[in-house]
Structure formats: C-alpha cells, structure tokens
C-alpha atoms as a PDB file:
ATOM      1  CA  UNK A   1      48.030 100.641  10.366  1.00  0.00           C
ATOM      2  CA  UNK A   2      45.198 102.608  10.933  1.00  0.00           C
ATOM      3  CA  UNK A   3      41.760 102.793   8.584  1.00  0.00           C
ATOM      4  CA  UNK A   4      39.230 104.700   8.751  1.00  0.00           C
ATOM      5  CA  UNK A   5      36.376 103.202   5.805  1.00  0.00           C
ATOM      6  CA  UNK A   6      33.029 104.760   4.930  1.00  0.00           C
ATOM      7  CA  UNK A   7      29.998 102.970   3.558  1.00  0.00           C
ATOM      8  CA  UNK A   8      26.694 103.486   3.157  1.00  0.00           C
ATOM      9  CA  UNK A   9      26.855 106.248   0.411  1.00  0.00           C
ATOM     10  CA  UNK A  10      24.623 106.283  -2.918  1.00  0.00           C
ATOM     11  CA  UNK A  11      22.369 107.331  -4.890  1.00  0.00           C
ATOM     12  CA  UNK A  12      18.726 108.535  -3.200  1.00  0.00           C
ATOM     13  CA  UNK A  13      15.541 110.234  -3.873  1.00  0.00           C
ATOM     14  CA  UNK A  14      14.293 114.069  -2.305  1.00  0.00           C
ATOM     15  CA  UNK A  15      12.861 112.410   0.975  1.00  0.00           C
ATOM     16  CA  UNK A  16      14.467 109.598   1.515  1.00  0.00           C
ATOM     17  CA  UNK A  17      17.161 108.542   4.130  1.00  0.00           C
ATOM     18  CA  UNK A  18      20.852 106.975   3.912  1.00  0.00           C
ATOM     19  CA  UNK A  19      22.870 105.474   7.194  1.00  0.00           C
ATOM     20  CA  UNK A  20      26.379 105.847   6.368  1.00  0.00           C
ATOM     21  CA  UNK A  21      28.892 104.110   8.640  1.00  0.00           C
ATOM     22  CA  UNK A  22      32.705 105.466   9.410  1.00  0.00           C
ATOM     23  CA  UNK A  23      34.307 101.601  10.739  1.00  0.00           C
ATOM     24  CA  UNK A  24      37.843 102.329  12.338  1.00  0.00           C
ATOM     25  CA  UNK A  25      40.656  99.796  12.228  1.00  0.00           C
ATOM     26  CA  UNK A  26      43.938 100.145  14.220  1.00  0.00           C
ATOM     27  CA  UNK A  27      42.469 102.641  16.574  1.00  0.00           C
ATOM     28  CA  UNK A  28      39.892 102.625  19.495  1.00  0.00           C
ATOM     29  CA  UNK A  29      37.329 104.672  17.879  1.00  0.00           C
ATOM     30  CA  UNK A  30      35.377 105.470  21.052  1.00  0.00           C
ATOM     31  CA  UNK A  31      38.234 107.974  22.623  1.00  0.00           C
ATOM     32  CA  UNK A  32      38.275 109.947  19.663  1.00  0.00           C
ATOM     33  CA  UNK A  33      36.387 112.514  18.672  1.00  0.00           C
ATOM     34  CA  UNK A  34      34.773 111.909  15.515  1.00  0.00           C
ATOM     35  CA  UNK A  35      33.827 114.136  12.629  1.00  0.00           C
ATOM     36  CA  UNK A  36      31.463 114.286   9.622  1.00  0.00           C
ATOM     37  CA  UNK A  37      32.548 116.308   6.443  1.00  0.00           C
ATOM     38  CA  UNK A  38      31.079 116.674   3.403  1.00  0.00           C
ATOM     39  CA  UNK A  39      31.826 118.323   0.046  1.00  0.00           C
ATOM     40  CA  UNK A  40      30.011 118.954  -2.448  1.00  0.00           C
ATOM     41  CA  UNK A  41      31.424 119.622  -6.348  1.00  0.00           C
ATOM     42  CA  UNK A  42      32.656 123.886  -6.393  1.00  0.00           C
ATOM     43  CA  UNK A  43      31.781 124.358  -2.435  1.00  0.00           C
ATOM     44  CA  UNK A  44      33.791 124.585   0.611  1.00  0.00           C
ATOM     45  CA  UNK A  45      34.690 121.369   2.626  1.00  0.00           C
ATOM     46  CA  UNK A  46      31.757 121.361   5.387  1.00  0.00           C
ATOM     47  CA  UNK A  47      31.914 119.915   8.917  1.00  0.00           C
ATOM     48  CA  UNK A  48      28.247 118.698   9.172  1.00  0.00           C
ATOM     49  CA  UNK A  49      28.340 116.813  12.607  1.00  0.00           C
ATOM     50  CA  UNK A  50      30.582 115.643  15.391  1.00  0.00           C
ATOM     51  CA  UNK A  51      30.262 113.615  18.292  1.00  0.00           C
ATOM     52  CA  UNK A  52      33.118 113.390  21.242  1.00  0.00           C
ATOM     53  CA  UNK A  53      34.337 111.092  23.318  1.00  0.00           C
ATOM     54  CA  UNK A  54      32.072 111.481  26.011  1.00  0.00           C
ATOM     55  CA  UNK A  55      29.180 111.428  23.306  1.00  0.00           C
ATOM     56  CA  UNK A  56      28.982 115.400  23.138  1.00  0.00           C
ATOM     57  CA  UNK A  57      27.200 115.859  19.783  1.00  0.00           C
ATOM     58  CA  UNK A  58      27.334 118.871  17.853  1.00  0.00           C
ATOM     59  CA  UNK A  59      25.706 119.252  14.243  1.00  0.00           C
ATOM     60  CA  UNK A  60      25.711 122.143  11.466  1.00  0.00           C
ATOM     61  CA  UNK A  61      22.371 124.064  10.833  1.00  0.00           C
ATOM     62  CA  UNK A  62      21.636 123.065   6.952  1.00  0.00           C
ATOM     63  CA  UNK A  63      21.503 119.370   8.636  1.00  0.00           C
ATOM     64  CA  UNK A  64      20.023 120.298  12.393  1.00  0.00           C
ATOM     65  CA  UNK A  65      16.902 117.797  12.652  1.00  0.00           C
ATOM     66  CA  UNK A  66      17.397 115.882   9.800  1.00  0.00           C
ATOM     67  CA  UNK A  67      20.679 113.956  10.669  1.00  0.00           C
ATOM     68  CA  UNK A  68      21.675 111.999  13.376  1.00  0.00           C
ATOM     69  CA  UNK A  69      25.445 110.805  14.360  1.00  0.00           C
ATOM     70  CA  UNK A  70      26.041 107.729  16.946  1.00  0.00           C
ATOM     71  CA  UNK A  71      28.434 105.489  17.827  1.00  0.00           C
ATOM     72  CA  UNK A  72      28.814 101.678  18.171  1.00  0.00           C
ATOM     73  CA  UNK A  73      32.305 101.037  20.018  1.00  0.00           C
ATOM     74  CA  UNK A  74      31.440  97.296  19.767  1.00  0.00           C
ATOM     75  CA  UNK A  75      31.702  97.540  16.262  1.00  0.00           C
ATOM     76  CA  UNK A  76      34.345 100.319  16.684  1.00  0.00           C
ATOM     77  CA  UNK A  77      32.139 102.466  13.951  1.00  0.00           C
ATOM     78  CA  UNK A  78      29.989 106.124  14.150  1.00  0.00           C
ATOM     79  CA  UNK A  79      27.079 106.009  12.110  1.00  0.00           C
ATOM     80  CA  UNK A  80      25.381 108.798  10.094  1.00  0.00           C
ATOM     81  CA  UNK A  81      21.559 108.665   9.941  1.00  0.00           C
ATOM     82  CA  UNK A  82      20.369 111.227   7.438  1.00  0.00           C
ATOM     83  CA  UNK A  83      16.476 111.643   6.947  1.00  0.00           C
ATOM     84  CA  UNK A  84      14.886 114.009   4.754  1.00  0.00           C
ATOM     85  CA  UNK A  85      17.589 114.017   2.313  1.00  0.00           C
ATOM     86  CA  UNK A  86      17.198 117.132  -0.172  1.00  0.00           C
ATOM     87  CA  UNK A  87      19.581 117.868  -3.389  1.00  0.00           C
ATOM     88  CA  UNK A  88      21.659 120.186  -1.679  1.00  0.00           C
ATOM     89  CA  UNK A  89      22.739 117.177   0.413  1.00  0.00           C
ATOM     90  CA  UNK A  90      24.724 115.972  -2.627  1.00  0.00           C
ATOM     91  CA  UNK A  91      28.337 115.732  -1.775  1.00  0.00           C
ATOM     92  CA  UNK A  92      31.280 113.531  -0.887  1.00  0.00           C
ATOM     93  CA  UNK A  93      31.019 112.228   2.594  1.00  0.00           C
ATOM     94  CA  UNK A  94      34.207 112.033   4.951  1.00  0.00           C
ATOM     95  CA  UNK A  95      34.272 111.144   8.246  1.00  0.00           C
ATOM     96  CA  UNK A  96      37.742 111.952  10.513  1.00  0.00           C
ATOM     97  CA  UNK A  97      38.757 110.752  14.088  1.00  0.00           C
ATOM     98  CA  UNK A  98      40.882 113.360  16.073  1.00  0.00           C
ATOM     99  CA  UNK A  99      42.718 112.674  20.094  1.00  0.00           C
ATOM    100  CA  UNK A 100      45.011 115.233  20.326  1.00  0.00           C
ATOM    101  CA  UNK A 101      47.723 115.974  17.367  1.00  0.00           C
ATOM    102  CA  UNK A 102      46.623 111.914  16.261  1.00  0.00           C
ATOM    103  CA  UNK A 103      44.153 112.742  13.427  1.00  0.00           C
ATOM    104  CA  UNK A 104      42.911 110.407  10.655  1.00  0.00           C
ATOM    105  CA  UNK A 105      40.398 110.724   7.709  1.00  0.00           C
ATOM    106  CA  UNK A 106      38.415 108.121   5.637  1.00  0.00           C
ATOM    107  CA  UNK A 107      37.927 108.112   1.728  1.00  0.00           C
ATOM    108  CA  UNK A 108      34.925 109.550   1.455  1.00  0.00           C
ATOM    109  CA  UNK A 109      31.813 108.237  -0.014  1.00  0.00           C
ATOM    110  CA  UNK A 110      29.637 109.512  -2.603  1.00  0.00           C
ATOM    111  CA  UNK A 111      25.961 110.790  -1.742  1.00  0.00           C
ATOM    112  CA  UNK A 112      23.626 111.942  -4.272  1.00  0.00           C
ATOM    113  CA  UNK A 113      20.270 113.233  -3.772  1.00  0.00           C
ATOM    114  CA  UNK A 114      18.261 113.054  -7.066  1.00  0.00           C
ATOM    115  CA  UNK A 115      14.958 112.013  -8.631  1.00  0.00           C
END
C-alpha cells in the first residue's frame, strides 16, 4: 500500500521558518516527481514547488527565494524549507508524487502564519 505522510506543519510567527517533510511508503520516492500544493481557506489549490527525478526544481513566484524543496532518498522523503514565512503563507500543505499515470497525494498539513 502506498503512503504518502506530511509533517512538519504548525503554527508560526511573520518571519519565521517551518521544514515540512512529505515521507513515502510503498513507493521509491526518488523516481517520482514530486509536488508541493497548498491551499489556503476560499483560494484555488496552488502548486508552490516541484522537484523531478533528476532533481529539476521548479517553484511558484509568491514563494521564489523564500522556499526551498529537496530530497532525501535514504529516508525516501522531499523536504520543504520555508523561510520568511508571511500570513499569506497560511494554507493546507499537500505534497503529491507523480511517474507516469501512477500518482499519489498526502493528507495535507496545516500551516499558519500568525502573531
């Protein structure tokens, strides 16, 4: 059975930074190419940054600079560093894996940007 299980989400201040992690189970995370949504409560569902299987990396402009996506195929995981964390960052976090028609999504978890 495959899994794909985010962590890292919470609760944060304007500023700070979150990692969160996207851990596969069942699959061999590395092939795939992997995908960070977010949405956030009344707004579209947002692809925010992807990296592929050769490590290709590809990120949206409202989080160019600020976020960082990288993998760890010991651990079978892609992480999601996200600095400078502002309000409009507040949304549900998803993370997918794609290879071809084979396409899987995580849970989500919950980021909120507040002070």
């Amino acid at each position: 059975q495959v899994q794909l299980v985010e962590s890292g989400g919470g609760v944060v201040q304007p500023g700070g930074s979150l990692r969160l992690s996207c851990e596969a189970s069942g699959i061999e995370l590395s092939i795939y190419t992997v995908n960070w949504f977010r949405q956030a409560p009344g707004k579209q569902r947002e692809m925010i940054a992807q990296v592929a299987g050769r490590a290709t990396k590809r990120y949206a402009d409202s989080v160019e600079g600020r976020f960082t996506v990288s993998r760890d195929n010991a651990k079978n995981t892609v992480y999601l560093r996200m600095n400078s964390l502002e309000p409009e960052d507040t949304a549900v976090y998803y993370c997918t894996a794609k290879w071809g028609r084979d396409e899987h999504w995580g849970e989500g978890t919950q980021v909120t940007v507040s002070s």
